[in-house]
Structure formats: C-alpha cells, structure tokens
Protein backbone atom coordinates (compact mmCIF):
# COMPACT_ATOMS: atom_id res chain seq x y z
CA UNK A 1 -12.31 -11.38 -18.13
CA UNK A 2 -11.28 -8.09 -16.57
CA UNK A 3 -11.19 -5.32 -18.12
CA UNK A 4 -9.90 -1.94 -17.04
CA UNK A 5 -10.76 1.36 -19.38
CA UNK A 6 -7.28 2.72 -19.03
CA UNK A 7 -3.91 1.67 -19.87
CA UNK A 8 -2.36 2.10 -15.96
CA UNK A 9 0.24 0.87 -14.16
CA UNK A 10 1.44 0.61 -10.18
CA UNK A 11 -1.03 1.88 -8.10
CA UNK A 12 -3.38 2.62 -10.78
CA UNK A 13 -0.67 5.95 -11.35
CA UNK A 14 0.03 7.26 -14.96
CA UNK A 15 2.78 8.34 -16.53
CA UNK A 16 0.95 11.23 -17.61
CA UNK A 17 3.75 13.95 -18.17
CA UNK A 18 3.56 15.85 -14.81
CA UNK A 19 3.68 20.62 -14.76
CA UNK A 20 6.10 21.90 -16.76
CA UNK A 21 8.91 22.06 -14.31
CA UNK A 22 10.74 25.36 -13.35
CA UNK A 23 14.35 25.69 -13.82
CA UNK A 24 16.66 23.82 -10.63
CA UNK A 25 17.74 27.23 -9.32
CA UNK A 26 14.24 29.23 -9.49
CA UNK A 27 12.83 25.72 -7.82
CA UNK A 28 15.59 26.11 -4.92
CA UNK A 29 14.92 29.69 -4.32
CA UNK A 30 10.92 28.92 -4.19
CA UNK A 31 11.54 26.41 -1.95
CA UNK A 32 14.25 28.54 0.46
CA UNK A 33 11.02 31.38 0.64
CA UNK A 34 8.44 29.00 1.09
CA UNK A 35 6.23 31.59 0.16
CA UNK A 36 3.05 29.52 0.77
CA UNK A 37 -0.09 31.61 -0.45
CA UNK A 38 1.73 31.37 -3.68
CA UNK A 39 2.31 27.51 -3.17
CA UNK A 40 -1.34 27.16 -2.57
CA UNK A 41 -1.95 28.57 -5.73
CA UNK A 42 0.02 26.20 -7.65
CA UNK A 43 -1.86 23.61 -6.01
CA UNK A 44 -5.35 24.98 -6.82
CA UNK A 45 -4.08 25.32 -10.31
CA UNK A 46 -3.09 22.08 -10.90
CA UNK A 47 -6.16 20.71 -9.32
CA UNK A 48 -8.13 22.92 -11.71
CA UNK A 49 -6.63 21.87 -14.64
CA UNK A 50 -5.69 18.46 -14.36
CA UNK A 51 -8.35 16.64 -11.81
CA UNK A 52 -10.45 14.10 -13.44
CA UNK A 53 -13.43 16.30 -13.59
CA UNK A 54 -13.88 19.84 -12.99
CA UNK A 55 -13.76 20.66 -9.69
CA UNK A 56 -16.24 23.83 -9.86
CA UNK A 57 -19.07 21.67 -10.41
CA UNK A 58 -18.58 19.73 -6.99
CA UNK A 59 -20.82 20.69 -4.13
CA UNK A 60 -17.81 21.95 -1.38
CA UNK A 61 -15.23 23.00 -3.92
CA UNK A 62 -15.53 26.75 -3.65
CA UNK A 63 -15.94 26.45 0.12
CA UNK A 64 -13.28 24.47 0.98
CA UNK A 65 -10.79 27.10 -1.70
CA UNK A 66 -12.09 30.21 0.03
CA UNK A 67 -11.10 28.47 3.30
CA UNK A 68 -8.22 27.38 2.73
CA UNK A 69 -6.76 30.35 0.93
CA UNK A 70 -7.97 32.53 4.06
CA UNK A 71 -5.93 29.99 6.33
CA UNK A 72 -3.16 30.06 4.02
CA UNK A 73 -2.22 33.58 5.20
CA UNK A 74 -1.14 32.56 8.74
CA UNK A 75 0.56 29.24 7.76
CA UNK A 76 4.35 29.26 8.02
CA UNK A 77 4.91 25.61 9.19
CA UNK A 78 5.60 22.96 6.15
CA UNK A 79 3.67 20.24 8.19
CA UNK A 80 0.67 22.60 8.60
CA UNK A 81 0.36 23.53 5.10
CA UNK A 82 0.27 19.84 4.47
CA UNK A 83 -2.40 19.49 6.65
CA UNK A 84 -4.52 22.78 5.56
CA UNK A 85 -3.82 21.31 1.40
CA UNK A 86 -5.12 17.87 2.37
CA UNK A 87 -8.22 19.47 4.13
CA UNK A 88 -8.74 21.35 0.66
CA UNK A 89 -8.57 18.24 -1.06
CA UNK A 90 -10.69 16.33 0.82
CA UNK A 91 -13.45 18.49 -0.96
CA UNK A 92 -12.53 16.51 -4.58
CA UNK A 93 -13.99 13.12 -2.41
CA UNK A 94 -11.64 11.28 -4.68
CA UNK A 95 -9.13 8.58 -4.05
CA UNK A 96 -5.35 8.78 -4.99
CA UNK A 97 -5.90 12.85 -3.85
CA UNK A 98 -3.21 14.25 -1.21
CA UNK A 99 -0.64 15.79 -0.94
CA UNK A 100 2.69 15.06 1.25
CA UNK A 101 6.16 15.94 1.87
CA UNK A 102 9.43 14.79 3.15
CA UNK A 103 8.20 14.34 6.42
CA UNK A 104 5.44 11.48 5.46
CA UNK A 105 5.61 8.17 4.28
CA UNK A 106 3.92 8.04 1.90
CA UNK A 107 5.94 10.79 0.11
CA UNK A 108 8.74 8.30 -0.51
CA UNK A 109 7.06 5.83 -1.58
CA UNK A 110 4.83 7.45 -4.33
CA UNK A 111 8.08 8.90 -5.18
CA UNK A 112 9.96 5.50 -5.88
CA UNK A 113 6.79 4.44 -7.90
CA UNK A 114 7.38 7.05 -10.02
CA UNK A 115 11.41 7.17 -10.07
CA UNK A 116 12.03 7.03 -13.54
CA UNK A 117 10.11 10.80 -14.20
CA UNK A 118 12.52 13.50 -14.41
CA UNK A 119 10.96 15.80 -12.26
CA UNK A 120 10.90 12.93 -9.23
CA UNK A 121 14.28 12.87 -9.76
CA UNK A 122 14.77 16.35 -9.57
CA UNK A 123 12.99 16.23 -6.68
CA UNK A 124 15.71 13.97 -4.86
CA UNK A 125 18.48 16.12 -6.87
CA UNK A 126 19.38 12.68 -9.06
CA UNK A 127 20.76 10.89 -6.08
CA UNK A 128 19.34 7.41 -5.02
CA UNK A 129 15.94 7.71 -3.42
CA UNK A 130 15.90 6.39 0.24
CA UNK A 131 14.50 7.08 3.87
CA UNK A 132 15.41 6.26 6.99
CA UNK A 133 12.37 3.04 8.45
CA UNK A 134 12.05 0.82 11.50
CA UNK A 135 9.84 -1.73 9.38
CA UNK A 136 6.60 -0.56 10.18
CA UNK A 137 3.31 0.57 8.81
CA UNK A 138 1.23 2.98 11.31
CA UNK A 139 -2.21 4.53 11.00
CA UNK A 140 -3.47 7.20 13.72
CA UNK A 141 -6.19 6.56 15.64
CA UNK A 142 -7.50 8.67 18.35
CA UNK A 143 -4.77 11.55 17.29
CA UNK A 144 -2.22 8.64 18.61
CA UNK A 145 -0.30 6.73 16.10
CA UNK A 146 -0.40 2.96 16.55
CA UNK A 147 1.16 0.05 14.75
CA UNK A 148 -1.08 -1.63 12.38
CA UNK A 149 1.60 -4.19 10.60
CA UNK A 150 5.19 -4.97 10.67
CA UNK A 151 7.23 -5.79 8.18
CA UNK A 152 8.63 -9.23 8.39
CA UNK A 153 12.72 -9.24 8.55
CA UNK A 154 12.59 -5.26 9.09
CA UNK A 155 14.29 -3.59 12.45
CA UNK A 156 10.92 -3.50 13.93
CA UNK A 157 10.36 -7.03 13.84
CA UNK A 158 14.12 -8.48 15.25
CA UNK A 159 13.26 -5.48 18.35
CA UNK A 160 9.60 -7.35 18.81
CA UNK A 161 7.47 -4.26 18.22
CA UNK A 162 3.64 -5.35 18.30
CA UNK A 163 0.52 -4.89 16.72
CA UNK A 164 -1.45 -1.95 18.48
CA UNK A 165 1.54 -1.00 20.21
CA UNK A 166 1.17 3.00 20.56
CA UNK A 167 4.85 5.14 19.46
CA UNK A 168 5.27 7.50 22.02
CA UNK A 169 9.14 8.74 22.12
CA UNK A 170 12.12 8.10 19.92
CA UNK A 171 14.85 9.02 22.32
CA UNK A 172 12.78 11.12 24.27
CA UNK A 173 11.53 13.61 20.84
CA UNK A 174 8.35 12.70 19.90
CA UNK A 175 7.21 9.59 17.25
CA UNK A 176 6.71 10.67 13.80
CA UNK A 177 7.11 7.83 11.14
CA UNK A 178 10.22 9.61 8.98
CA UNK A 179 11.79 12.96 10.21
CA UNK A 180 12.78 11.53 14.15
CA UNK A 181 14.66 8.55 12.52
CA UNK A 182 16.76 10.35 9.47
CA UNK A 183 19.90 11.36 12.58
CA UNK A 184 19.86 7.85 14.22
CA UNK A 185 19.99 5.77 10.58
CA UNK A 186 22.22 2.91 12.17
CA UNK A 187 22.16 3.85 15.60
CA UNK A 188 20.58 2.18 18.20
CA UNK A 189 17.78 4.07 19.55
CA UNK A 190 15.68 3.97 22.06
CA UNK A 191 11.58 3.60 21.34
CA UNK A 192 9.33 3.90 24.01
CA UNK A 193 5.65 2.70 23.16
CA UNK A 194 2.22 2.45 24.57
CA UNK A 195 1.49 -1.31 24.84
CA UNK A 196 -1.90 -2.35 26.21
CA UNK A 197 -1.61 0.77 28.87
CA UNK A 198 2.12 -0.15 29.94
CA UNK A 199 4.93 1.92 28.86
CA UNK A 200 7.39 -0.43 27.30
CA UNK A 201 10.64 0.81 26.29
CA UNK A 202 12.48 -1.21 22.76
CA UNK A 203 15.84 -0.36 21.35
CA UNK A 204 15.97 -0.21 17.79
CA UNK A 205 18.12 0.10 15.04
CA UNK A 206 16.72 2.41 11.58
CA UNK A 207 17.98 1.52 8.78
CA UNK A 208 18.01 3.73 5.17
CA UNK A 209 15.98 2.10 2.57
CA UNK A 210 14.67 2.53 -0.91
CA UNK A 211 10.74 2.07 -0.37
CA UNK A 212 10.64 -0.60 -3.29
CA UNK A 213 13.62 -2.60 -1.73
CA UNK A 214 12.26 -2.22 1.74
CA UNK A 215 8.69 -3.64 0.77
CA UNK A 216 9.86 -6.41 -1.83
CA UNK A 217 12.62 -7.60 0.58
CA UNK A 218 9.02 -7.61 3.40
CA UNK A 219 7.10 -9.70 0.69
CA UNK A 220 9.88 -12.47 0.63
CA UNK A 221 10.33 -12.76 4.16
CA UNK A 222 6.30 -13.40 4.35
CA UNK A 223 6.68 -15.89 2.30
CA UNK A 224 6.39 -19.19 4.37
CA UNK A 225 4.22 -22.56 4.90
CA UNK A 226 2.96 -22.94 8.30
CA UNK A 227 1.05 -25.89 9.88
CA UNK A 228 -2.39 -25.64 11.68
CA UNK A 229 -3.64 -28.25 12.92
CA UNK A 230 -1.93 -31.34 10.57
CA UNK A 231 -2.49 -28.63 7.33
CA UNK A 232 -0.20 -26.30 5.60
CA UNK A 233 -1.20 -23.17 4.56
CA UNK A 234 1.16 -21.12 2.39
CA UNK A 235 1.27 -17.17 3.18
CA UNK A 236 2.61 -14.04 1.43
CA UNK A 237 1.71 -10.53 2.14
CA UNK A 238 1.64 -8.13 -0.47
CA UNK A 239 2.88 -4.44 1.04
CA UNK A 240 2.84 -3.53 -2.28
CA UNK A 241 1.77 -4.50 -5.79
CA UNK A 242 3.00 -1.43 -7.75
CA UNK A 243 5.23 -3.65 -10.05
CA UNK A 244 5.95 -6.74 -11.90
CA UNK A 245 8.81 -7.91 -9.95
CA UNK A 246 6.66 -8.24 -6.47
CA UNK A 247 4.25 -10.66 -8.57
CA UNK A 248 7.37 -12.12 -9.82
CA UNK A 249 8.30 -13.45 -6.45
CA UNK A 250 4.83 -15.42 -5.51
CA UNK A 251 5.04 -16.80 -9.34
CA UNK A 252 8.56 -18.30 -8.78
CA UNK A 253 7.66 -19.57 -5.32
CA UNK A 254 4.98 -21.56 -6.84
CA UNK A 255 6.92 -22.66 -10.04
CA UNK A 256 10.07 -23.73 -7.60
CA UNK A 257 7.79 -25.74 -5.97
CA UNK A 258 8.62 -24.02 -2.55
CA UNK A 259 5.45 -23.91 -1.96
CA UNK A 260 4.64 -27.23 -3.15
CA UNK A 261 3.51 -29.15 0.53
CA UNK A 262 1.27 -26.17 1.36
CA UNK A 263 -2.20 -27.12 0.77
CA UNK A 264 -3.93 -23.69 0.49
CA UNK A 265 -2.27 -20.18 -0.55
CA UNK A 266 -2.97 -17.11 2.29
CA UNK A 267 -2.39 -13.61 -0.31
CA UNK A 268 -2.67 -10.56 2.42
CA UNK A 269 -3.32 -7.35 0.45
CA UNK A 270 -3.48 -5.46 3.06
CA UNK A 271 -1.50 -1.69 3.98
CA UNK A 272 0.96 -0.37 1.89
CA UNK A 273 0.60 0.29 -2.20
CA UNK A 274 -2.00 -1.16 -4.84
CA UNK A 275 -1.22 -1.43 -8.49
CA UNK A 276 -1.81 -4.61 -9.42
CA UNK A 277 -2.64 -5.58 -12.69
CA UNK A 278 -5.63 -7.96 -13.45
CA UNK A 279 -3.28 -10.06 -15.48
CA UNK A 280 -1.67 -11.19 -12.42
CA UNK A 281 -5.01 -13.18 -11.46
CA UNK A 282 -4.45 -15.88 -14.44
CA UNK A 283 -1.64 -17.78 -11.55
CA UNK A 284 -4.74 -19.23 -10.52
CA UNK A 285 -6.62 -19.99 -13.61
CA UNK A 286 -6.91 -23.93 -13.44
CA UNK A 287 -8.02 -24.15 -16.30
CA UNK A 288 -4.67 -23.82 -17.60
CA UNK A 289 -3.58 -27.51 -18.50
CA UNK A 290 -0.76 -29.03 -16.51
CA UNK A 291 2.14 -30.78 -17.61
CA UNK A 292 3.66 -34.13 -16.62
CA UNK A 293 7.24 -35.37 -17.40
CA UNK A 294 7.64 -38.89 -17.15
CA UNK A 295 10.80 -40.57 -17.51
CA UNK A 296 11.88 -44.17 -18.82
CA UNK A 297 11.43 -45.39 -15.43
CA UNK A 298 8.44 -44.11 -15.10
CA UNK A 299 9.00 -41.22 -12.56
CA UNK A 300 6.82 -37.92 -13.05
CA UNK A 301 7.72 -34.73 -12.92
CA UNK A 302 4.71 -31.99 -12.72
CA UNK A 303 5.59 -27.91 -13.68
CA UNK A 304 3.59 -26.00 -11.79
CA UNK A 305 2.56 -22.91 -13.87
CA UNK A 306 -0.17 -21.92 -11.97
CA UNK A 307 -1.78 -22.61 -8.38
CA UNK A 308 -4.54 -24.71 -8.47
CA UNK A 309 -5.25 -25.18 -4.69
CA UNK A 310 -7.92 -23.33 -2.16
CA UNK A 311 -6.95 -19.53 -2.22
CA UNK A 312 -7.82 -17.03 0.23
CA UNK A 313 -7.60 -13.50 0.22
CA UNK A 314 -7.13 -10.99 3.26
CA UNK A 315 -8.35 -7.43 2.75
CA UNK A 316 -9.44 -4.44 4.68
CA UNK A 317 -9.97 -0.69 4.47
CA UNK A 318 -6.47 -0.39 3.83
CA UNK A 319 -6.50 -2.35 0.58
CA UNK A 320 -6.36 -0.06 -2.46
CA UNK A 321 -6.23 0.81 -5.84
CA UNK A 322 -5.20 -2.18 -7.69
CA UNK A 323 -5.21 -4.81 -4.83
CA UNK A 324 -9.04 -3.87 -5.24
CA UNK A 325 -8.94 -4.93 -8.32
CA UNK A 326 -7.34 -8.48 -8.12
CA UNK A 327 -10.08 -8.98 -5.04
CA UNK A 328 -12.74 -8.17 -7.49
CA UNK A 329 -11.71 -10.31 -10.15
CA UNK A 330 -10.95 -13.41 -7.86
CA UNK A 331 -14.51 -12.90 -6.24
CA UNK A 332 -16.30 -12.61 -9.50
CA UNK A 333 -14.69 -15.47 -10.78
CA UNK A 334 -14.74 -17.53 -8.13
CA UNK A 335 -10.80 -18.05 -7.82
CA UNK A 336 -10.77 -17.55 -3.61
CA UNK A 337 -11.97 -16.74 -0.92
CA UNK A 338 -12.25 -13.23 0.49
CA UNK A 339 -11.62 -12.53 4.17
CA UNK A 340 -11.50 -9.36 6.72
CA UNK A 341 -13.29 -6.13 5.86
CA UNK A 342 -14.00 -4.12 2.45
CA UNK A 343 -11.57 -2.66 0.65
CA UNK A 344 -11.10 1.38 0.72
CA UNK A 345 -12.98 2.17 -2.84
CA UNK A 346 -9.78 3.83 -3.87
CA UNK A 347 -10.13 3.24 -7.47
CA UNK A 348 -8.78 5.85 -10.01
CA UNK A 349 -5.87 6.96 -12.12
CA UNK A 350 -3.49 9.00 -10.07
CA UNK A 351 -0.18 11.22 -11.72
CA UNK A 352 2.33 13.01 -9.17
CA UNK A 353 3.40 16.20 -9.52
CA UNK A 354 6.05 18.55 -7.90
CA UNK A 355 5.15 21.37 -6.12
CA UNK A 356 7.93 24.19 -5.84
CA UNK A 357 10.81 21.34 -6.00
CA UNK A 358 10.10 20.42 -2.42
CA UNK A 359 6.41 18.39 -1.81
CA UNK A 360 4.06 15.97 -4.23
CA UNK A 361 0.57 16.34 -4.72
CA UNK A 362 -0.79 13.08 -5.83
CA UNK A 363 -4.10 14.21 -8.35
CA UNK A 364 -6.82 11.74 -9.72
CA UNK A 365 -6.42 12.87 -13.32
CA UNK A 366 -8.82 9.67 -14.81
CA UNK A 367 -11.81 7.59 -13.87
CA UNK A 368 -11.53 3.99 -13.51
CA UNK A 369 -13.91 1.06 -14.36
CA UNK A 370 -13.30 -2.14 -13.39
CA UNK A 371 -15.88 -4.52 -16.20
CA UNK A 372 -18.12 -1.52 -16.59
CA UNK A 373 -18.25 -1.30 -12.57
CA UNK A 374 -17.34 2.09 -11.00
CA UNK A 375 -15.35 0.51 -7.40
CA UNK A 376 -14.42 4.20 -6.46
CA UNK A 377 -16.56 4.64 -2.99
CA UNK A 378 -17.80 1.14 -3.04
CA UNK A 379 -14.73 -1.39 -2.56
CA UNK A 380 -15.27 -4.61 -2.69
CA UNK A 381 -16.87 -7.05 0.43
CA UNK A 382 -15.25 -10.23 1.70
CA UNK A 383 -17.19 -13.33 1.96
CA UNK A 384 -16.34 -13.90 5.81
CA UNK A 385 -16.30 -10.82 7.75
CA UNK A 386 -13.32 -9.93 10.20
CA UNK A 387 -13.29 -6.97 11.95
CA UNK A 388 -9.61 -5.87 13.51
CA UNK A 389 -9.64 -3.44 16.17
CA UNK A 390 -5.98 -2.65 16.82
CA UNK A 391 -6.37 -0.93 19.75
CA UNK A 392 -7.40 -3.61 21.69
CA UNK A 393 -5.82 -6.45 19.17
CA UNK A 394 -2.97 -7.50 22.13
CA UNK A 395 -0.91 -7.93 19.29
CA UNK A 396 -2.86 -10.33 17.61
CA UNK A 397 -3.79 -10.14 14.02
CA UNK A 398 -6.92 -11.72 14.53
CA UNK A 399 -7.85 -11.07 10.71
CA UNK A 400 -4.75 -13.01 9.45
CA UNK A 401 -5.62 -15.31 11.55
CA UNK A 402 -9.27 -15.74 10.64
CA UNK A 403 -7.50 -16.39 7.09
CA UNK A 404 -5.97 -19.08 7.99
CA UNK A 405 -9.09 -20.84 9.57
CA UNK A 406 -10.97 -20.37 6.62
CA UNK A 407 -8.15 -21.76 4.12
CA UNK A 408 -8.51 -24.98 6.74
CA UNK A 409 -12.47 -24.84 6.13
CA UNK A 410 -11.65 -24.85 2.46
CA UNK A 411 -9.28 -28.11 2.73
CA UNK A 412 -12.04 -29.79 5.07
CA UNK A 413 -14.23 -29.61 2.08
CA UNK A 414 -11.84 -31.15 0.11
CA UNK A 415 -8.83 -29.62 -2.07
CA UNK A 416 -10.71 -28.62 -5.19
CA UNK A 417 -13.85 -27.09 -3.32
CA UNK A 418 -15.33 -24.03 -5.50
CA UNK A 419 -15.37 -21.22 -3.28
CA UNK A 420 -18.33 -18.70 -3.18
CA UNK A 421 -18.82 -16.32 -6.85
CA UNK A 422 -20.69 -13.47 -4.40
C-alpha cells in the first residue's frame, strides 16, 4: 500500500491556516499604493517563516534576496514584480513555490482549490470566483506561448484551435492567457495564431468560468470509447485531480457500465492540477471480488465496482503533485501501464497565502514521502517513452496517441496481461 506522511488534500495543498490577514480597508489601501519594496518584504517573510525548511541554509538564498530586493526598487509594473518574486523563489528549488496574480492562470485556479479559506474569499471580495477562458492550456516556449492541450467541449475546441498552434493577437492586443479576454467574455473575438508558420486567423467566443467547473465539465467531455483497429479503448483526461468529485466521474462511468464495451481504459494526467489521493488507485484493484446477479431465468447481471481491464497511463513533465502519486502507485503495483515522459518531481505540501489583498504566493510549507520515497526532483518514468515536441506536433498529440497503441499491445496479449512492476 501507499502511504503518504501527511494528511493532504488537492494538489498535495494544506489547509494550514494562511498570515494573519489585515483588516479589508488597510488591505485595499496597500493594494491602491502598491508600494512594492514593502510587498517584497512580506513575501520574504513569509518564505522565512513558513517554507518547509529554512531557507538560510540553502546555497543561493541570500543571493537571490539581495538581488531581488535591489531590483525591487525600480519595479512599478504588477506583472514585473511577479516575474522578479518568482526569480527569488526559484532559489527555494522547491515545487508548489510561485507566486501569481490576477493576470495568470494559475492564480484562479489555486484560488478555487482553496475557496472555502476566508482570506481566498476575501481575496475575490465574497463574490463567486470566475475568469474569463477560451478552453485552453498554454506553456511558453521560445518566449512564444503555444497551445499544449485543449479542453474538450470548451470555446477553443468548437473554433478548431490546434495543438502547437502559436497565440499571437486577440483582436489585434497581444495574447496573454487571462487579462486580453476579461472585456470580450461573450463576444466574438477575433484570434489570430501562428500555425505551422502560417498566420491563421479563428473567431472565438470566451466564456466566464469557475476553474473547477471549467475543468470537471473538460473531464466529462473526454470521456469516450473510441475504436482502433476492431478494439475499443476507453479515454478520460484528468485536467485536474484536486477533488473527490473529478474521481467521482471515472468511478460512475465504470459502475454505469458506460464504459462497459471498451476493452482497455486510456487515464491522461497530463497539464492542469494534481491532488490525487492514493485511495483513488483501489478502482483498479482486481482483487476486489465481483458480483453476479442471476435471475430465475437464469440471466446475469455483473456490478462493476472496479476496472479490471488493461490500463494505461499518459504522463509528462506537466504531471504533478498528486497525479505523481497515482503513477507511482499504479507502476509499483503493477496496475498499468505508463506512457509519455516523466513526471515534473513536484511533490510537496503547498498552503496559499495572500499578499496585500491583491496576489497569492503558493509556499511548500511540508515535505512529502510517497512509501518512504522522496519523488520531489525525481518524478516518476513511464515504461514506453514518448517524447512530444509541440512545436513541430502539426497538431497531433502523438503521446495520446502512442497511448492508445500500447493499450492495443496490451489487448493483443490478451485482456488480463500483467503489465510491467518497473
């Protein structure tokens, strides 16, 4: 069995009780100044007293301070603060370490996994949390961002944005992932993208989302049976396991029996949010015994509890944090297959706080082990190695697909083949 040295939940985050909060009104006037030497200082103070170990001991700490709080004189821009924090983090070398603000991404959604803290929603002045998305996840490469996943049933998709394809314009301002969308939430708009070195122009429709709606309503559109080849493979793609209810959804698509002519099960645990929990690997314990209902006339009914079929498991660098886990678990066990690349070695405890009522730094306030196994900085491999190279990917997901080849090896070998233990 599994077992994790720290009682964690969604995304391997803690409720750990976050600063002591100012009052609303001194927290609106700090943020109006933006006085950000004395930000920085708040930041550096909760890194020094709340980070996982001390930070003085670390070889580039005091460097990377003295740096940044010489920078930190000149800075009046919110997104290059951001940018001159995150540089002073990257001195901790820990996962579940940054810092963001309204502007990013990931600011909203490390905000909904922690919606029910007061100060989060203090932080969004008690309304609902939402943010304005097309339905897609982007990385930067190059200084350029480019798409490395869309969400299924999201704007994005119905508008036929690609793989690899390269934002350029958003109604001729420049891409960024949040702020260019929040005045055209239900307009159409006008995208213009780099796609394989043609400029391709896509009109598209944002929509306002809360992050956990927008990436469970994702995971149930994935959720499908495809043939290849005279086989059907089952598919769901995690975008995020921070929560029961997105396990919720594979468990009662395999106890409906939706999923009951696939032959093998494709789990993508790639992009978006980790926090799993190791439970969630007993679905395909078959050792769990089955039940049969057999009527007077002799007709038999079987429950599915659990999945007893080939699994296979897609991860890459942008697997994280819990999803790490589950891979783990299932390799070491020997309950599927693991395909792509390894996983990011994000493994620790991370709590939000508030900064000056305006951004979140995300700190790494515990270690992790995984069965007496540090995964921080090591991740975990696959079995079959897929490489993705999304610049030159043509809109292919050539590691998705590479899944689904391998779930047909698995069935060529027959439906209860034991799949590799390392």
């Amino acid at each position: 069995m599994i077992s994790i040295l720290l009682v964690a939940w969604t995304l391997f985050a803690i409720d750990d009780p976050p600063a002591a909060p100012a009052t609303s009104t001194s927290l609106r006037a700090i943020a109006a100044q933006r006085d950000y030497p004395a930000r920085l200082d708040r930041v550096i103070a909760a890194v020094e007293e709340r980070f996982y170990r001390n930070p003085l001991e670390l070889p580039h700490y005091l460097t990377a301070k003295q740096s940044a709080l010489a920078a930190v004189k000149e800075c009046d821009d919110p997104l290059l603060f951001r940018d001159l924090v995150n540089r002073y983090l990257q001195s901790l070398n820990a996962s579940h370490t940054y810092y963001s603000t309204p502007h990013d991404w990931e600011f909203y959604h490390l905000a909904a996994v922690f919606e029910s803290l007061p100060d989060i929603q203090a932080l969004f002045q008690h309304q609902p949390l939402a943010y304005p998305s097309i339905g897609v996840i982007v990385q930067q490469h190059n200084q350029r961002w480019i798409v490395a996943d869309v969400l299924p049933g999201g704007p994005a998709a119905d508008a036929g944005l690609l793989l690899g394809d390269v934002p350029l314009t958003v109604n001729g301002q420049p891409y960024s992932p949040v702020s260019v969308w929040w005045p055209l939430v239900d307009q159409p708009a006008k995208l213009v993208v780099d796609r394989a070195g043609r400029r391709v122009e896509i009109e598209i429709t944002p929509r306002k989302w809360h992050p956990r709606e927008e990436l469970l309503a994702a995971l149930k559109a994935s959720i499908s049976v495809v043939d290849r080849r005279g086989s059907k493979v089952a598919y769901a793609h995690f975008y995020s396991y921070a929560g029961r209810h997105y396990h919720d959804v594979l468990e009662q698509a395999i106890q409906s029996g939706e999923l009951d002519d696939a032959a093998a099960l494709v789990i993508d645990l790639r992009y978006g949010l980790g926090g799993a929990d190791p439970s969630y690997l007993s679905l395909f314990n078959r050792q769990i015994p089955r039940l049969d209902s057999i009527d007077r006339a002799g007709q038999t009914t079987t429950f599915s509890t659990v999945w007893r079929k080939p699994v296979v498991l897609l991860i890459n660098e942008t697997s994280r944090s819990g999803k790490e886990v589950l891979a783990y678990g299932a390799k070491q066990q020997g309950l599927a297959t693991l395909v792509g690349t390894r996983t990011a070695g994000a493994v620790l405890a991370g709590s939000p706080i508030v900064i000056d009522g305006e951004d979140l730094l995300y700190l790494a306030v515990r270690d992790v082990l995984v069965d007496g196994q540090r995964l921080e900085h090591v991740g975990v491999s696959p079995h079959v190695e897929v490489p993705l190279d999304l610049e030159n990917c043509h809109g292919i997901d050539h590691q998705r697909e590479a899944a689904f080849e391998e779930a047909l090896k698995l069935l060529g070998n027959g439906a209860n083949v034991p799949v590799p233990s390392s």
